[in-house]
N, C-alpha and C. Protein backbone atom coordinates (compact mmCIF):
# COMPACT_ATOMS: atom_id res chain seq x y z
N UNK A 1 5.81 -19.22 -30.80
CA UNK A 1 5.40 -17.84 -30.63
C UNK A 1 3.99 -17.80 -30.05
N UNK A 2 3.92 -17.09 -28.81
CA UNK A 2 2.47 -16.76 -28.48
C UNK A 2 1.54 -16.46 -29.74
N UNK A 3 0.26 -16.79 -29.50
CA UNK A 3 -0.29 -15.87 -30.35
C UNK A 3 -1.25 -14.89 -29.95
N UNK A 4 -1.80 -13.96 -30.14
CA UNK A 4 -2.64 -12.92 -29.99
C UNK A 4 -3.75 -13.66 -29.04
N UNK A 5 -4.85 -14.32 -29.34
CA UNK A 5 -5.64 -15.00 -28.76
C UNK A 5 -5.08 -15.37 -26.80
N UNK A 6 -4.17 -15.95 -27.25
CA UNK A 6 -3.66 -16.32 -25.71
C UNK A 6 -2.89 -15.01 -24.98
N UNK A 7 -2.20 -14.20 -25.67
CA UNK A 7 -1.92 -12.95 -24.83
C UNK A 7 -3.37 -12.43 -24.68
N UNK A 8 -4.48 -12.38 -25.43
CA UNK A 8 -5.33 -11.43 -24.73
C UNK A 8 -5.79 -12.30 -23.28
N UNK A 9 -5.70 -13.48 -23.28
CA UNK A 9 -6.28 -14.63 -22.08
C UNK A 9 -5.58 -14.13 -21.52
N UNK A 10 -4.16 -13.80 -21.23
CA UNK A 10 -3.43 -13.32 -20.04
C UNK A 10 -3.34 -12.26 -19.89
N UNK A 11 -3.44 -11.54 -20.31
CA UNK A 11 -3.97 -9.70 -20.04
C UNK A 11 -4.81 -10.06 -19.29
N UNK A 12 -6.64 -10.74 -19.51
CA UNK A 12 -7.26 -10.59 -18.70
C UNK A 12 -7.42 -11.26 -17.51
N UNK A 13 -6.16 -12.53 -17.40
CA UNK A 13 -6.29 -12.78 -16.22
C UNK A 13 -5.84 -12.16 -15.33
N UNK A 14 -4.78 -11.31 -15.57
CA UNK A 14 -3.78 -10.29 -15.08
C UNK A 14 -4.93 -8.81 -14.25
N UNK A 15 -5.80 -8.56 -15.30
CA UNK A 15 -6.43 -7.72 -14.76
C UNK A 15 -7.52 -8.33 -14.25
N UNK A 16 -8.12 -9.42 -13.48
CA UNK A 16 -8.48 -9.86 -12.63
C UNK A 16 -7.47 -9.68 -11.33
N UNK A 17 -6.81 -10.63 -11.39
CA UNK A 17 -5.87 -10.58 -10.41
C UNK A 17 -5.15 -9.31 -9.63
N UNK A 18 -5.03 -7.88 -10.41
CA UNK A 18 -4.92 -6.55 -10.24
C UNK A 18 -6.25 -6.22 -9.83
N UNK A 19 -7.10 -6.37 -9.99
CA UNK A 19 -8.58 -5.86 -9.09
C UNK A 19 -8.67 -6.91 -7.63
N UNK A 20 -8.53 -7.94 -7.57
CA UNK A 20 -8.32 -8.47 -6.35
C UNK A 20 -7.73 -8.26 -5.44
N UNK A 21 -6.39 -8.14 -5.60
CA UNK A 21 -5.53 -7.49 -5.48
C UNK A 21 -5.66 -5.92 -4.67
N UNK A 22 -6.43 -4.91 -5.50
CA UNK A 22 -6.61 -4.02 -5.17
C UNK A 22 -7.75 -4.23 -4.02
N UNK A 23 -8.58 -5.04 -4.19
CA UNK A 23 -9.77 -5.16 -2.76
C UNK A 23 -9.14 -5.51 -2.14
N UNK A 24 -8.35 -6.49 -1.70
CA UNK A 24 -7.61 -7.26 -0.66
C UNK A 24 -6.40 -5.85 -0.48
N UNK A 25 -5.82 -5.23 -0.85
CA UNK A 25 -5.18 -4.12 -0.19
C UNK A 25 -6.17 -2.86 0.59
N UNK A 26 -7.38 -2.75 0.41
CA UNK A 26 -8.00 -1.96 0.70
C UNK A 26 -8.69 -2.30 1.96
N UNK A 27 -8.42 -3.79 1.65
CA UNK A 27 -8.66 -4.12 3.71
C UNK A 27 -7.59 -4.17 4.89
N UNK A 28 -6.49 -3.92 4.16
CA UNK A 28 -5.45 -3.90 4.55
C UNK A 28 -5.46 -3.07 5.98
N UNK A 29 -4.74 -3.46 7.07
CA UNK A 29 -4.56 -2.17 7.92
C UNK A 29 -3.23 -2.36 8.68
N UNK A 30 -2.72 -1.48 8.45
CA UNK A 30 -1.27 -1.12 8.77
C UNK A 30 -0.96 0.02 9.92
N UNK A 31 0.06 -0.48 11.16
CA UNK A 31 -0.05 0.77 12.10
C UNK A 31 1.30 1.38 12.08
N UNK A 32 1.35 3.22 11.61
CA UNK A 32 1.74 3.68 11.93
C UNK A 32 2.61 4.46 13.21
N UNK A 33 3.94 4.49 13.31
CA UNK A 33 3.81 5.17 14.49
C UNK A 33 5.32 5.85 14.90
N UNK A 34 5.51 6.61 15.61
CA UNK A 34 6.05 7.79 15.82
C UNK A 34 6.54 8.10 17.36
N UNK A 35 7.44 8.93 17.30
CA UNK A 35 8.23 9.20 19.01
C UNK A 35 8.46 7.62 19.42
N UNK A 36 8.88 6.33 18.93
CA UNK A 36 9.38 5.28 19.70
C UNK A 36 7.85 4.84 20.40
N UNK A 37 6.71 4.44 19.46
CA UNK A 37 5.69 4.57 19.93
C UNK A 37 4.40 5.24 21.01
N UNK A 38 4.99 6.45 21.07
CA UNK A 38 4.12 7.30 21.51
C UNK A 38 2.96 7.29 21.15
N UNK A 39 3.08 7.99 19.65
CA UNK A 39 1.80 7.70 19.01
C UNK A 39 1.47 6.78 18.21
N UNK A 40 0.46 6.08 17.37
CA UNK A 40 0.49 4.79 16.70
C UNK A 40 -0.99 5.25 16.29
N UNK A 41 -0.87 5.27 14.91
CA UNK A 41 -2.25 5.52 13.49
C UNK A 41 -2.31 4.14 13.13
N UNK A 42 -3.65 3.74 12.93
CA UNK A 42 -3.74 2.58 12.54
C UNK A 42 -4.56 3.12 10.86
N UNK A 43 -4.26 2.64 9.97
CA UNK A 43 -4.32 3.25 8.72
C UNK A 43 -5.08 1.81 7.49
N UNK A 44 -6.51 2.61 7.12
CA UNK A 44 -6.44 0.89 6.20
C UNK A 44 -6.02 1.08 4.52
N UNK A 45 -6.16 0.25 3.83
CA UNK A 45 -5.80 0.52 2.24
C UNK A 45 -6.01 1.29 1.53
N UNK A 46 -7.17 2.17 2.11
CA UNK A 46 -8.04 3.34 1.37
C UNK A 46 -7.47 4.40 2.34
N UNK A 47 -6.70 4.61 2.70
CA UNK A 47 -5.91 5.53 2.88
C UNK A 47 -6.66 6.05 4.33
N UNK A 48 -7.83 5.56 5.12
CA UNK A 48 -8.72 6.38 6.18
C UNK A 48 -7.80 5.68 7.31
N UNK A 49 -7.74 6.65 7.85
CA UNK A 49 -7.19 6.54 9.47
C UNK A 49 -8.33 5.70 10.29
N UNK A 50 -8.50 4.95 11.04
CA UNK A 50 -9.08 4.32 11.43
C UNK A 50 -9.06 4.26 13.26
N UNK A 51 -7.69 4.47 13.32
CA UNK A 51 -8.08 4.58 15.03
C UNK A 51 -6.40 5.39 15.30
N UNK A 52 -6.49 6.16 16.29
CA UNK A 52 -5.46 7.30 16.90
C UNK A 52 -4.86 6.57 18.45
N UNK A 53 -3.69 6.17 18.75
CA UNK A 53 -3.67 5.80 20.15
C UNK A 53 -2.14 7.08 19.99
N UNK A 54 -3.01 8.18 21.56
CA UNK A 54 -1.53 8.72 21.84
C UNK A 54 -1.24 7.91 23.63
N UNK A 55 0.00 7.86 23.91
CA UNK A 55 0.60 7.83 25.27
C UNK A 55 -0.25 8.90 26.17
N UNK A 56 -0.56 8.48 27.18
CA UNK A 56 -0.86 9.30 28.05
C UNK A 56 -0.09 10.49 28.69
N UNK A 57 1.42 9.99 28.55
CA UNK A 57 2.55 10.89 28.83
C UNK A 57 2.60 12.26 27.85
N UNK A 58 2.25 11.97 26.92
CA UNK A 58 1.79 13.00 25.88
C UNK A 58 0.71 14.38 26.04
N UNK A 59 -0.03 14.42 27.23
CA UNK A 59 -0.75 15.00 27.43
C UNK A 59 0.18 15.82 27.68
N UNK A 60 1.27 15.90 28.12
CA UNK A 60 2.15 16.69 28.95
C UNK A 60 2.48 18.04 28.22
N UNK A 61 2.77 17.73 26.80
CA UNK A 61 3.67 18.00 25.75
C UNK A 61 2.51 19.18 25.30
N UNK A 62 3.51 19.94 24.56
CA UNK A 62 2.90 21.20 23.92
C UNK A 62 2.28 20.64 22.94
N UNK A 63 1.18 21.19 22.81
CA UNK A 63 0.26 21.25 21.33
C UNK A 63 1.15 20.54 20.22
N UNK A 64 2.35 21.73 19.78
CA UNK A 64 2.74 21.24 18.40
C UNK A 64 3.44 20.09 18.78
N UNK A 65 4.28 19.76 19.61
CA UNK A 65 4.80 18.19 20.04
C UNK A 65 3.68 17.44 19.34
N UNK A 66 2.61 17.24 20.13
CA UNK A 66 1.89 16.23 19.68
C UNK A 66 1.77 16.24 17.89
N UNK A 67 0.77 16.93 17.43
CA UNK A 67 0.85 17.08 16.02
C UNK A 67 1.96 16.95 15.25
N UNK A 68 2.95 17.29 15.28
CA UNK A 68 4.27 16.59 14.80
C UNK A 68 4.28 15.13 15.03
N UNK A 69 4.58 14.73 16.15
CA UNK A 69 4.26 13.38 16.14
C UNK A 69 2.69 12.35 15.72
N UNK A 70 1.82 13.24 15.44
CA UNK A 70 0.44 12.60 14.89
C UNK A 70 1.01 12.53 13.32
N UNK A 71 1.35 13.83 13.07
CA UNK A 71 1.74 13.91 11.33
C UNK A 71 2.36 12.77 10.57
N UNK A 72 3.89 12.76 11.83
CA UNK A 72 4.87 11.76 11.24
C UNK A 72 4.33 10.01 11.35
N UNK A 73 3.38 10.18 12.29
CA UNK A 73 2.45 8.42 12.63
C UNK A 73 1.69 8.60 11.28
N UNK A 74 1.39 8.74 11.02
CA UNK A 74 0.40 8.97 9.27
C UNK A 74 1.34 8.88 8.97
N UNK A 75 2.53 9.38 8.29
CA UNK A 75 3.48 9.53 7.14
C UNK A 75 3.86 8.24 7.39
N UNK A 76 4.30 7.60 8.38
CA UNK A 76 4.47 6.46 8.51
C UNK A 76 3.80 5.57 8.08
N UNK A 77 2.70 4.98 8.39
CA UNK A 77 1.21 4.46 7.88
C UNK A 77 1.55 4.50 6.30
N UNK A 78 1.05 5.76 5.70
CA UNK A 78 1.22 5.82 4.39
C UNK A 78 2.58 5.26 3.74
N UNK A 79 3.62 5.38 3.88
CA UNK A 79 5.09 4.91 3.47
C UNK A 79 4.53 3.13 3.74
N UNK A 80 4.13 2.42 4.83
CA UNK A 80 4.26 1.43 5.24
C UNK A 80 3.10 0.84 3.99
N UNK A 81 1.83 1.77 3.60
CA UNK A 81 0.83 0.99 2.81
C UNK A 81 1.65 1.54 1.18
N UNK A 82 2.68 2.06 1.19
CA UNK A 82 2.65 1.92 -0.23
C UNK A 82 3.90 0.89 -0.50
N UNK A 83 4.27 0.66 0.44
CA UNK A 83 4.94 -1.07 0.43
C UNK A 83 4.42 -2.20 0.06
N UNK A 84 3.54 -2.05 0.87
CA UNK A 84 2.57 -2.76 0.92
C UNK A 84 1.86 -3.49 -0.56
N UNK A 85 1.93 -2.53 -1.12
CA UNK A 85 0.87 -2.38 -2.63
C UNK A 85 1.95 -2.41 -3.69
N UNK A 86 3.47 -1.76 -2.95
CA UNK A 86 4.19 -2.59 -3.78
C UNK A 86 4.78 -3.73 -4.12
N UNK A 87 4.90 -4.36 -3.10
CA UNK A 87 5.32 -5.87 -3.18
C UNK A 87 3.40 -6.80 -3.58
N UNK A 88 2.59 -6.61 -3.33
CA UNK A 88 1.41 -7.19 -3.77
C UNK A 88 1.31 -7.05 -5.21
N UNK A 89 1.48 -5.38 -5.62
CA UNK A 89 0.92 -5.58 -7.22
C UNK A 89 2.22 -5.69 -7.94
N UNK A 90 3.65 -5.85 -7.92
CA UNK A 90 5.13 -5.75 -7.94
C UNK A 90 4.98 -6.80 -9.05
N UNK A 91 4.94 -8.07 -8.52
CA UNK A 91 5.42 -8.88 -9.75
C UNK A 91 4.59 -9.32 -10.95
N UNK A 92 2.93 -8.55 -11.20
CA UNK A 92 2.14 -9.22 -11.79
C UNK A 92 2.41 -9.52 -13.23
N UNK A 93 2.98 -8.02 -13.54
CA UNK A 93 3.43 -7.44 -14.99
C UNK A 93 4.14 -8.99 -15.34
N UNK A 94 5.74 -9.71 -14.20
CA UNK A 94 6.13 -10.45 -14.54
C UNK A 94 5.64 -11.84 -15.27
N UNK A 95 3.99 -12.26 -14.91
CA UNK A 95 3.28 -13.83 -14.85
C UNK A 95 3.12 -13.60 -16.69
N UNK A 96 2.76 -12.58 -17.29
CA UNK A 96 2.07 -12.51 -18.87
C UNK A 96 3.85 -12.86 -19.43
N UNK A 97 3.47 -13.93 -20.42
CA UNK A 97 4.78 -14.34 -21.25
C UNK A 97 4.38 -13.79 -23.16
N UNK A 98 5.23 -12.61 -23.39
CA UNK A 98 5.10 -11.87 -24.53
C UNK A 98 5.49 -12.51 -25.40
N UNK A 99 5.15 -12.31 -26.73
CA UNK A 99 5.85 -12.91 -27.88
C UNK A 99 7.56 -12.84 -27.96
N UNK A 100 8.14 -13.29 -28.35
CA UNK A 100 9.87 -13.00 -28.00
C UNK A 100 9.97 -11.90 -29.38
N UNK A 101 10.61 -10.73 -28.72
CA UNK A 101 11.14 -9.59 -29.49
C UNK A 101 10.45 -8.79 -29.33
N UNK A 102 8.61 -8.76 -28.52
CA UNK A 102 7.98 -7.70 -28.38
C UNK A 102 8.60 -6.78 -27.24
N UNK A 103 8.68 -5.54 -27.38
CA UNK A 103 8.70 -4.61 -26.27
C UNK A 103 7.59 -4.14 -25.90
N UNK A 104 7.34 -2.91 -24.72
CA UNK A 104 6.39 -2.14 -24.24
C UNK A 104 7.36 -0.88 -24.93
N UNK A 105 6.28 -0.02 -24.87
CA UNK A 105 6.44 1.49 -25.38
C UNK A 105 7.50 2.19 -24.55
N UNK A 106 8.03 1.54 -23.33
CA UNK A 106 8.59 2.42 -22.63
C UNK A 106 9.62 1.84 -21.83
C-alpha cells in the first residue's frame, strides 16, 4: 500500500510537471485557417493572435466575406490549441499510483 508520504511526493511532482507543461503550451503557436487557406491566424498558447495572413484575392470580397472567414481562422486556431493542451496535460492524472480502493470524489 502506498503510503501518504509518497502520494504527497507524487502530487507534487505532478504539479510541477502541470506548470511546465502549462509554460511550454503558452509558447505554443498554432495556425489557424479558413476558406481552403485563404486566410491563416497564427495563434500562440495564451490565446493572442500573433500574425493575420489574408490572400490577396480576398481583397475582392465583401467586407463580411472576409470577417467570416477571419472569425472561422481563430475558431480554428482555438479548437486546434485546445488539442493541443489536451493531449499535453491528458495523461498526467494517469503517472500518480493511488492506494488500491481509493477513489476521487467524482
Amino acid at each position: 500500500m502506498t503510503d501518504l508520504n509518497e502520494l504527497m511526493q507524487q502530487a507534487k511532482k505532478m504539479q510541477e510537471q502541470f506548470q511546465k507543461a502549462q509554460e511550454d503550451l503558452a509558447n505554443v503557436v498554432v495556425k489557424g485557417e479558413s476558406g481552403a487557406g485563404l486566410v491563416a491566424v497564427d495563434m500562440n498558447g495564451r490565446h493572442d493572435v500573433v500574425k493575420v495572413e489574408l490572400n490577396d484575392s480576398l481583397l475582392q470580397e465583401d467586407k463580411e466575406v472576409i470577417e467570416d472567414l477571419l472569425a472561422a481562422a481563430v475558431n480554428d486556431a482555438v479548437r486546434k490549441l485546445e488539442e493541443k493542451s489536451k493531449e499535453t496535460m491528458g495523461g498526467m492524472a494517469g503517472n500518480i499510483k493511488m492506494p488500491e480502493g481509493f477513489k476521487f470524489p467524482f
